[in-house]
Protein backbone atom coordinates (compact mmCIF):
# COMPACT_ATOMS: atom_id res chain seq x y z
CA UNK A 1 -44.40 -14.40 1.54
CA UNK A 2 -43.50 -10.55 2.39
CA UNK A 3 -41.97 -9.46 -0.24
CA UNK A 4 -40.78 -6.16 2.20
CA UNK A 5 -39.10 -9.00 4.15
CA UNK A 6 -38.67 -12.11 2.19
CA UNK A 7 -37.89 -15.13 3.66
CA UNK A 8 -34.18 -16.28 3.24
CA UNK A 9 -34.22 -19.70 1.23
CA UNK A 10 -31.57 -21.84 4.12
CA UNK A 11 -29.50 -25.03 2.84
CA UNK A 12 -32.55 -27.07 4.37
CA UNK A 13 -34.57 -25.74 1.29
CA UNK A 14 -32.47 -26.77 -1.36
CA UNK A 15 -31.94 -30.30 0.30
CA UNK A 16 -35.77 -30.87 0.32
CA UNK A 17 -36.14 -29.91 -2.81
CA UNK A 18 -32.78 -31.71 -4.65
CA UNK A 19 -34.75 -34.62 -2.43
CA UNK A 20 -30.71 -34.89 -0.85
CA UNK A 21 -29.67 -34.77 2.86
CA UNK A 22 -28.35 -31.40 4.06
CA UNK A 23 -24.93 -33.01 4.30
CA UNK A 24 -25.22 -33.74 0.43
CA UNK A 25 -26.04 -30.10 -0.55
CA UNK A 26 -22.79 -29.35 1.72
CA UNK A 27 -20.61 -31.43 0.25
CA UNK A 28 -21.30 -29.85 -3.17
CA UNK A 29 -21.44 -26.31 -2.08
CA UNK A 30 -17.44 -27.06 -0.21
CA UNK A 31 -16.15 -29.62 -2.86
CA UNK A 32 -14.86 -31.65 0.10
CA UNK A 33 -16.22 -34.66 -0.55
CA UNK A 34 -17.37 -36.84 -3.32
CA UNK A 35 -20.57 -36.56 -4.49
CA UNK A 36 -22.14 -38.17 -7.41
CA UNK A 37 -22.18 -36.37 -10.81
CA UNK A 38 -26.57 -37.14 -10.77
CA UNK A 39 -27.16 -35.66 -7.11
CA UNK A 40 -24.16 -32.92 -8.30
CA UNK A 41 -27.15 -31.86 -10.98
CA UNK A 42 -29.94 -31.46 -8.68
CA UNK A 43 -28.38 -29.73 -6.10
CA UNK A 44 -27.46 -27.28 -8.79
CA UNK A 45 -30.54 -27.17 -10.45
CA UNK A 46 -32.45 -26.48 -6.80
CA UNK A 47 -29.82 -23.78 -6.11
CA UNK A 48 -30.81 -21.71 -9.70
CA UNK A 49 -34.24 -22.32 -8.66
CA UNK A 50 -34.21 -21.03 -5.49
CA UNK A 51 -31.90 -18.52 -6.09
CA UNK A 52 -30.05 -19.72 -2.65
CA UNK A 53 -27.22 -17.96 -1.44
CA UNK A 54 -24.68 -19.52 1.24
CA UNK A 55 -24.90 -17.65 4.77
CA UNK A 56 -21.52 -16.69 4.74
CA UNK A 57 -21.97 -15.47 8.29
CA UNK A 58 -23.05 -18.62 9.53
CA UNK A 59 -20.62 -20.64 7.53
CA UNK A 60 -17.66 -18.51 8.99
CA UNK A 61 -18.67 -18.70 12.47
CA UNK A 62 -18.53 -23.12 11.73
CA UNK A 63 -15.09 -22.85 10.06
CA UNK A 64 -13.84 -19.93 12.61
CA UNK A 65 -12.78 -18.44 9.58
CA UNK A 66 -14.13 -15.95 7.52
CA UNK A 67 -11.74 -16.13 4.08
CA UNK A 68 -11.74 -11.81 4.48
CA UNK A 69 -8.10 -9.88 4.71
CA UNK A 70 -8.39 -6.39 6.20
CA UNK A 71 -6.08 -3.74 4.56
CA UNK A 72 -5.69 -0.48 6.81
CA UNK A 73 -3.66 2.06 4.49
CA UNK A 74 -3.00 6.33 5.16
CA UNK A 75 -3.91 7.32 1.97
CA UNK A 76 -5.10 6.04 -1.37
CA UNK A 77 -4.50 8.79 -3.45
CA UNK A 78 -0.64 8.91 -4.04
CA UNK A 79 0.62 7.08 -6.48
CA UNK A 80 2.07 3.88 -4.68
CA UNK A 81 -1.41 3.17 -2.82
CA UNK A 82 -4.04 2.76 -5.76
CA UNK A 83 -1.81 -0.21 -7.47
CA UNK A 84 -0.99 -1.60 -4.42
CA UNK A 85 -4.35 -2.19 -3.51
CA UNK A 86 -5.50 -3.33 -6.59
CA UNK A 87 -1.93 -6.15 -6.54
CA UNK A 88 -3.35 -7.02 -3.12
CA UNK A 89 -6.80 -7.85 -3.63
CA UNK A 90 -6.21 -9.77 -7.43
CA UNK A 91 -3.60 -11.95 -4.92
CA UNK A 92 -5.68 -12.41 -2.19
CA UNK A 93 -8.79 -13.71 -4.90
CA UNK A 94 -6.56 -15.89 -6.42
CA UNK A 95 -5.94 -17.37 -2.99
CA UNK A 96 -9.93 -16.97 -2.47
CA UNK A 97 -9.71 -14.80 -0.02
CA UNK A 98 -11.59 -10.99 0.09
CA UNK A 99 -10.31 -7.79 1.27
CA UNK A 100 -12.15 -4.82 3.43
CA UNK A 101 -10.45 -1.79 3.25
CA UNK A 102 -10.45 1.10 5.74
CA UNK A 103 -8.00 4.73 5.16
CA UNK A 104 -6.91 6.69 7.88
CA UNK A 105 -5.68 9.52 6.66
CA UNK A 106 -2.77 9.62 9.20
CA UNK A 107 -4.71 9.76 11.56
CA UNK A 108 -3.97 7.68 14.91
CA UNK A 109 -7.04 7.32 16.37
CA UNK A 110 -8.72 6.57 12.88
CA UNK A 111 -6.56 3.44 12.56
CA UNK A 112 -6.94 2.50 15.78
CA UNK A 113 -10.66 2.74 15.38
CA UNK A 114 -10.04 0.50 11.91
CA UNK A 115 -8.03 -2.09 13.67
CA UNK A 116 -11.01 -2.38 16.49
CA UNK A 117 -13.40 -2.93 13.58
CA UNK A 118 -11.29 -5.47 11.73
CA UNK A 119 -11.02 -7.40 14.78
CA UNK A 120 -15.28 -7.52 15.31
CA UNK A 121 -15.24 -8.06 11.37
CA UNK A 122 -13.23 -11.08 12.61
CA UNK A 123 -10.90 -10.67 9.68
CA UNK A 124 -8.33 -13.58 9.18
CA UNK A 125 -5.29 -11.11 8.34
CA UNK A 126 -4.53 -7.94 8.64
CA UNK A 127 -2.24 -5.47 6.03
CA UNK A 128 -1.36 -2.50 7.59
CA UNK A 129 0.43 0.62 6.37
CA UNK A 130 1.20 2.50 9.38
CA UNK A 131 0.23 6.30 10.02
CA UNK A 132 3.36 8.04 11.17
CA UNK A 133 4.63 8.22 14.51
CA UNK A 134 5.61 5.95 17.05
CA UNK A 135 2.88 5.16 18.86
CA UNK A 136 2.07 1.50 17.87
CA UNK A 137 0.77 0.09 21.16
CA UNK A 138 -2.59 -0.50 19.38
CA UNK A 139 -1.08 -2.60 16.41
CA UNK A 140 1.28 -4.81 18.84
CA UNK A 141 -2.46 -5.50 20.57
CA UNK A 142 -3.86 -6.89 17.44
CA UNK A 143 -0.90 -8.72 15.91
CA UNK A 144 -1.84 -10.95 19.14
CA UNK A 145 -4.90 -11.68 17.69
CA UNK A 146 -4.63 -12.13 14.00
CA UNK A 147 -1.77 -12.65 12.12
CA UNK A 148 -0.41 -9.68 10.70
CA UNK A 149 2.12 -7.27 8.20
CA UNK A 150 2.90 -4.11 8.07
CA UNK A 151 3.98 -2.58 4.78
CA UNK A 152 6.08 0.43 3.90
CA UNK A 153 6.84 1.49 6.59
CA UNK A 154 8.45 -0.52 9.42
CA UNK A 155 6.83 -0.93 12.91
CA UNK A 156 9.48 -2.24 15.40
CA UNK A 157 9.48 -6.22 15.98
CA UNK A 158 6.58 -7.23 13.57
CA UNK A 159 6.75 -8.31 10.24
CA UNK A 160 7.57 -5.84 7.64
CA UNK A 161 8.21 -5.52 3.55
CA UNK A 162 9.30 -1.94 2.90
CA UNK A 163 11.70 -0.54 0.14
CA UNK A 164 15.28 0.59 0.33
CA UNK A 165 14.17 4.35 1.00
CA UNK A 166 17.72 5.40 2.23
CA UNK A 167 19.71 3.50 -0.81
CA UNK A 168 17.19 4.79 -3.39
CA UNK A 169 17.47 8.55 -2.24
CA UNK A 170 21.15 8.36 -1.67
CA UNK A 171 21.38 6.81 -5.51
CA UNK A 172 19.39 9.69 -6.93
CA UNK A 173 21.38 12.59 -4.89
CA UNK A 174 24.61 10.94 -6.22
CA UNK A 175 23.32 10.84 -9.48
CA UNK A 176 22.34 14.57 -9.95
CA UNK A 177 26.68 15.24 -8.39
CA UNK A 178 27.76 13.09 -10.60
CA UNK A 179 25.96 14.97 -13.05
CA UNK A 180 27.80 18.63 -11.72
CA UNK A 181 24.77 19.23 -9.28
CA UNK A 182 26.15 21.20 -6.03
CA UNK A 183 22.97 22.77 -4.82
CA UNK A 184 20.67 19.84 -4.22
CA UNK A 185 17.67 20.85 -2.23
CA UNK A 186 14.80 18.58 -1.38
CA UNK A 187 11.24 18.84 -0.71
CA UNK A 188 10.21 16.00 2.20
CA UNK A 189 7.21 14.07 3.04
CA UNK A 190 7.21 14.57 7.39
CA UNK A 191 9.98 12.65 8.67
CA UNK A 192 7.54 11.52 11.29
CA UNK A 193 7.13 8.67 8.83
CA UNK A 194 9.77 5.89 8.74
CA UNK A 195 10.23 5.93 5.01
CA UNK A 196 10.30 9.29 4.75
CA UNK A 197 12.97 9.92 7.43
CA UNK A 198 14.98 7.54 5.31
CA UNK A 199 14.70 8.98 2.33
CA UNK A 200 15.72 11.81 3.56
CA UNK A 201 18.64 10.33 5.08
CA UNK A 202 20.16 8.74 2.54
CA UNK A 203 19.61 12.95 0.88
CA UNK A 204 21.95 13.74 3.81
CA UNK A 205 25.00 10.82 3.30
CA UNK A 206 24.62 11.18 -0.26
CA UNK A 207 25.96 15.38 0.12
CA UNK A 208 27.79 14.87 3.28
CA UNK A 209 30.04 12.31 1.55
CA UNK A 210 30.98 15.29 -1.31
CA UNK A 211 31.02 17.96 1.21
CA UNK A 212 27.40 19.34 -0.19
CA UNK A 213 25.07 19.18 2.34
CA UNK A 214 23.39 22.48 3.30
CA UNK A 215 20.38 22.21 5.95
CA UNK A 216 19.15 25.49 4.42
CA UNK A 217 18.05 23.58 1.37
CA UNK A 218 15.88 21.13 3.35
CA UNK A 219 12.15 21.71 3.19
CA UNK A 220 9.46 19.39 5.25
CA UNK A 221 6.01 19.40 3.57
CA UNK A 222 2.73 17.95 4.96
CA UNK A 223 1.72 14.49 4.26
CA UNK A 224 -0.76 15.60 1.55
CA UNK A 225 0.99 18.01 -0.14
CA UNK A 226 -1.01 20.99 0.15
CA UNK A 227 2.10 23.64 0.93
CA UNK A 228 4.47 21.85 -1.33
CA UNK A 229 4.21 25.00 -4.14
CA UNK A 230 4.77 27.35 -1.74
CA UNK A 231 7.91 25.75 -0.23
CA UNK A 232 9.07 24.49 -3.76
CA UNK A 233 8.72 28.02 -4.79
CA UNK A 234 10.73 29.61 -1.55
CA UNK A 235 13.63 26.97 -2.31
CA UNK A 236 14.00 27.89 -5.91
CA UNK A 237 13.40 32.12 -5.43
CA UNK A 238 15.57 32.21 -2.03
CA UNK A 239 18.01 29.27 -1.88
CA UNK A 240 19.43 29.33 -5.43
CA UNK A 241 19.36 25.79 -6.06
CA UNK A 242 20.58 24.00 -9.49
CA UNK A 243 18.88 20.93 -8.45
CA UNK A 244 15.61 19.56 -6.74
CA UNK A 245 14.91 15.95 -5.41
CA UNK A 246 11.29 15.32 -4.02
CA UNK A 247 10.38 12.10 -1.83
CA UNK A 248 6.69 11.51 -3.13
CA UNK A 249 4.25 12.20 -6.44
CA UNK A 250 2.18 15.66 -4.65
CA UNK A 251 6.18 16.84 -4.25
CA UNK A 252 6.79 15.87 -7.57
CA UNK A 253 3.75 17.48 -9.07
CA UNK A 254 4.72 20.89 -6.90
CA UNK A 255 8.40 21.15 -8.08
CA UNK A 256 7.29 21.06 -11.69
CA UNK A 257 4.93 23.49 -10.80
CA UNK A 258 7.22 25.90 -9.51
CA UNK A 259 9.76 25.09 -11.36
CA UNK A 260 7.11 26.44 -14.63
CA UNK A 261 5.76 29.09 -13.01
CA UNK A 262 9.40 31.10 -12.46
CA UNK A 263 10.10 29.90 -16.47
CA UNK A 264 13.07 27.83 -15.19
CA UNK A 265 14.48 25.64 -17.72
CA UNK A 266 14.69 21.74 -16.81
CA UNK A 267 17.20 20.55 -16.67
CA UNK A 268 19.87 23.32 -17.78
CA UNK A 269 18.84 25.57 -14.72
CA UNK A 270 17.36 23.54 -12.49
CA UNK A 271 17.50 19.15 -12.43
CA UNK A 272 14.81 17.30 -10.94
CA UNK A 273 14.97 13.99 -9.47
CA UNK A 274 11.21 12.76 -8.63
CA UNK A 275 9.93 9.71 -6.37
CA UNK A 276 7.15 7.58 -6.75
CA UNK A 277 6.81 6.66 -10.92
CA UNK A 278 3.30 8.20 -12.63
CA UNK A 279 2.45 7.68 -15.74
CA UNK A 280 2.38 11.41 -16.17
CA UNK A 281 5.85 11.82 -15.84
CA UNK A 282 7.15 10.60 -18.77
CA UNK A 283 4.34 11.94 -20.33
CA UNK A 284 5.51 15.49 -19.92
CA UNK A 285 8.21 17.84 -21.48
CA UNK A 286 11.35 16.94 -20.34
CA UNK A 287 10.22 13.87 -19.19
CA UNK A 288 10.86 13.16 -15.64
CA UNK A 289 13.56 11.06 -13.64
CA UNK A 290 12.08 8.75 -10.74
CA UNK A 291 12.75 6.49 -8.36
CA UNK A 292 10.36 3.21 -8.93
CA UNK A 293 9.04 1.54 -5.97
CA UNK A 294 8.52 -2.67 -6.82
CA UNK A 295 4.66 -2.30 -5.77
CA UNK A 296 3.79 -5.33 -7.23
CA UNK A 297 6.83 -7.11 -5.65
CA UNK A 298 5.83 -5.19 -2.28
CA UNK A 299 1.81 -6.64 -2.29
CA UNK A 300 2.85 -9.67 -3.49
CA UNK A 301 5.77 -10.65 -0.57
CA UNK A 302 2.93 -9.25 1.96
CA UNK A 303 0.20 -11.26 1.06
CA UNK A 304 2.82 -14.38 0.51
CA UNK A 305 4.11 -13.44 4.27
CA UNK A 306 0.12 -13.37 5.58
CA UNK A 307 -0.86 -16.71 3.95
CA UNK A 308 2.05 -18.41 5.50
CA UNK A 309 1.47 -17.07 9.14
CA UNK A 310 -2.40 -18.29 7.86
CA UNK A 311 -1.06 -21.53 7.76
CA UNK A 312 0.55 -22.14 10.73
CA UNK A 313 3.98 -20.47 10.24
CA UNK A 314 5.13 -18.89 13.12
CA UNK A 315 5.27 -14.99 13.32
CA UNK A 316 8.72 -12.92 12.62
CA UNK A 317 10.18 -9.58 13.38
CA UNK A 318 11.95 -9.48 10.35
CA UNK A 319 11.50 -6.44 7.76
CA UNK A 320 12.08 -7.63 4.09
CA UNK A 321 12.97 -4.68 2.55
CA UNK A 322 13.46 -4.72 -1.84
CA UNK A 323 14.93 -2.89 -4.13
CA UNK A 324 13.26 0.47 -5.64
CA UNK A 325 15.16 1.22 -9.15
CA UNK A 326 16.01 4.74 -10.63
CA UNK A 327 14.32 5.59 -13.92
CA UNK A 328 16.40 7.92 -15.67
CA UNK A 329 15.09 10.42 -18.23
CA UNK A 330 15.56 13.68 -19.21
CA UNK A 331 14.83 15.88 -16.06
CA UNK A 332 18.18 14.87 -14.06
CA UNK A 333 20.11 16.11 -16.92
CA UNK A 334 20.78 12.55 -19.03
């Protein structure tokens, strides 16, 4: 044999040498059918010792199915993404199903280029998070093919599970009045981004309703955070502000920043009202109030909402949207 290109040991190998029919050597490799507990043993035993491994390929392309969910998310490194991932994949083994994943960075024609390879990968299901915008031609064209969800963020007339982005931000703006707050600025993700423009919404309602609500106070960041000091900083130095509310961890992470670096005292000078619970914030002095997104909840409605359509259910419109909760600690003034 070549060992620089060793022969692959096939199914027909392990039946000659189990002295079983190839149908036997199936029937124990699926569990579909009974097989008897001696012929169970050498099947096994010819298996170890040829070290066989099931063409998964081939097997897929018999089943038209190849037990593989494709997640397509923006970007894994805030602090809702990692954990949803990880909920994801532990539900889709337990269902024995894998996962590919592919980032796009909010970029358009990244996911599009994702989606296309999903669809060769012949995937069973697709997970989407969205990139912003409103161009979603490409996802309508392979929800036609393959069953799929988008999640947090809502794509018009396919299947959703988001959180209640405009309740949750309108909870924590009323929270920091109720607490004597009157100059509430925020720092926004782009509201290109469905859950972002309703976060910032329900920012809006919250201070309209008291008579609060001062556009100069509003400050759009990019989706990665990378001039979130500076415009933290130009709310707190130019806008005098006695409170801050940020819509994502990077924001978070800024404010504080700022908020140290001008020696402003939390929260007797200035409240903050983060998004987006970290570990690190109630790890820190004052310890930080949050809004709590149910991740878990989130990955595990999606992948509940994929295995149905997987088995035969027919596709929806609907957007499930849960409840996010408000952690209260110090930073808000409680």
């Amino acid at each position: 044999m070549n060992r620089l290109c060793p022969e692959r040991v096939t199914i027909k190998d392990v039946a000659k040498l189990a002295n079983v029919s190839v149908a036997t050597v199936s029937a124990v490799l699926n569990g579909n059918k009974y097989v008897s507990p001696e012929l169970i043993r050498r099947v096994k035993r010819a298996i170890k010792e040829l070290d066989y491994r099931p063409n998964l390929v081939a097997r897929s392309l018999k089943l038209n199915s190849t037990n593989v969910i494709g997640l397509i998310f923006t970007n894994i490194t805030s602090a809702i993404w990692p954990p949803l991932v990880c909920s994801v994949q532990q539900y889709s083994q337990k269902h024995g199903f894998d996962t590919v994943l592919s980032v796009t960075h909010e970029n358009i024609e990244l996911e599009k280029q994702a989606l296309e390879t999903m669809l060769a990968r012949q995937v069973d299901g697709i997970l989407i998070g969205p990139a912003a915008g409103n161009e979603h031609r490409h996802i309508y064209e392979a929800a036609k093919h393959v069953p799929l969800i988008a999640i947090d963020r809502l794509v018009p007339d396919i299947e959703s599970v988001t959180t209640d982005n405009e309740i949750a931000a309108y909870m924590a703006t009323n929270h920091l009045i109720e607490h004597g707050r009157r100059r509430i600025g925020i720092i926004s993700l782009p509201t290109t981004s469905s859950n972002s423009a309703a976060r910032l919404m329900g920012y809006h309602r919250a201070l309209e309703e008291h008579g609060l609500f001062d556009p100069a106070l509003v400050r759009e960041m990019d989706f990665f955070g990378q001039d979130a000091f500076d415009l933290a900083m130009n709310l707190l130095k130019t806008g005098y502000v006695d409170a801050l509310l940020t819509t994502s961890q990077s924001t978070s992470i800024a404010a504080l920043r700022a908020v140290n670096a001008l020696g402003l005292r939390i929260p007797e000078e200035v409240a903050l009202f983060c998004y987006d619970d970290a570990p690190w914030m109630e790890a820190v002095k004052p310890t930080l109030s949050t809004v709590r997104q149910p991740i878990e909840d989130m990955a595990q409605l999606a992948c509940e909402l994929l295995f149905s359509r997987l088995r035969g259910s027919a596709p929806t419109t609907k957007n499930h949207v849960l409840a996010s909760h408000l952690i209260l600690r110090e930073s808000c003034g409680c």
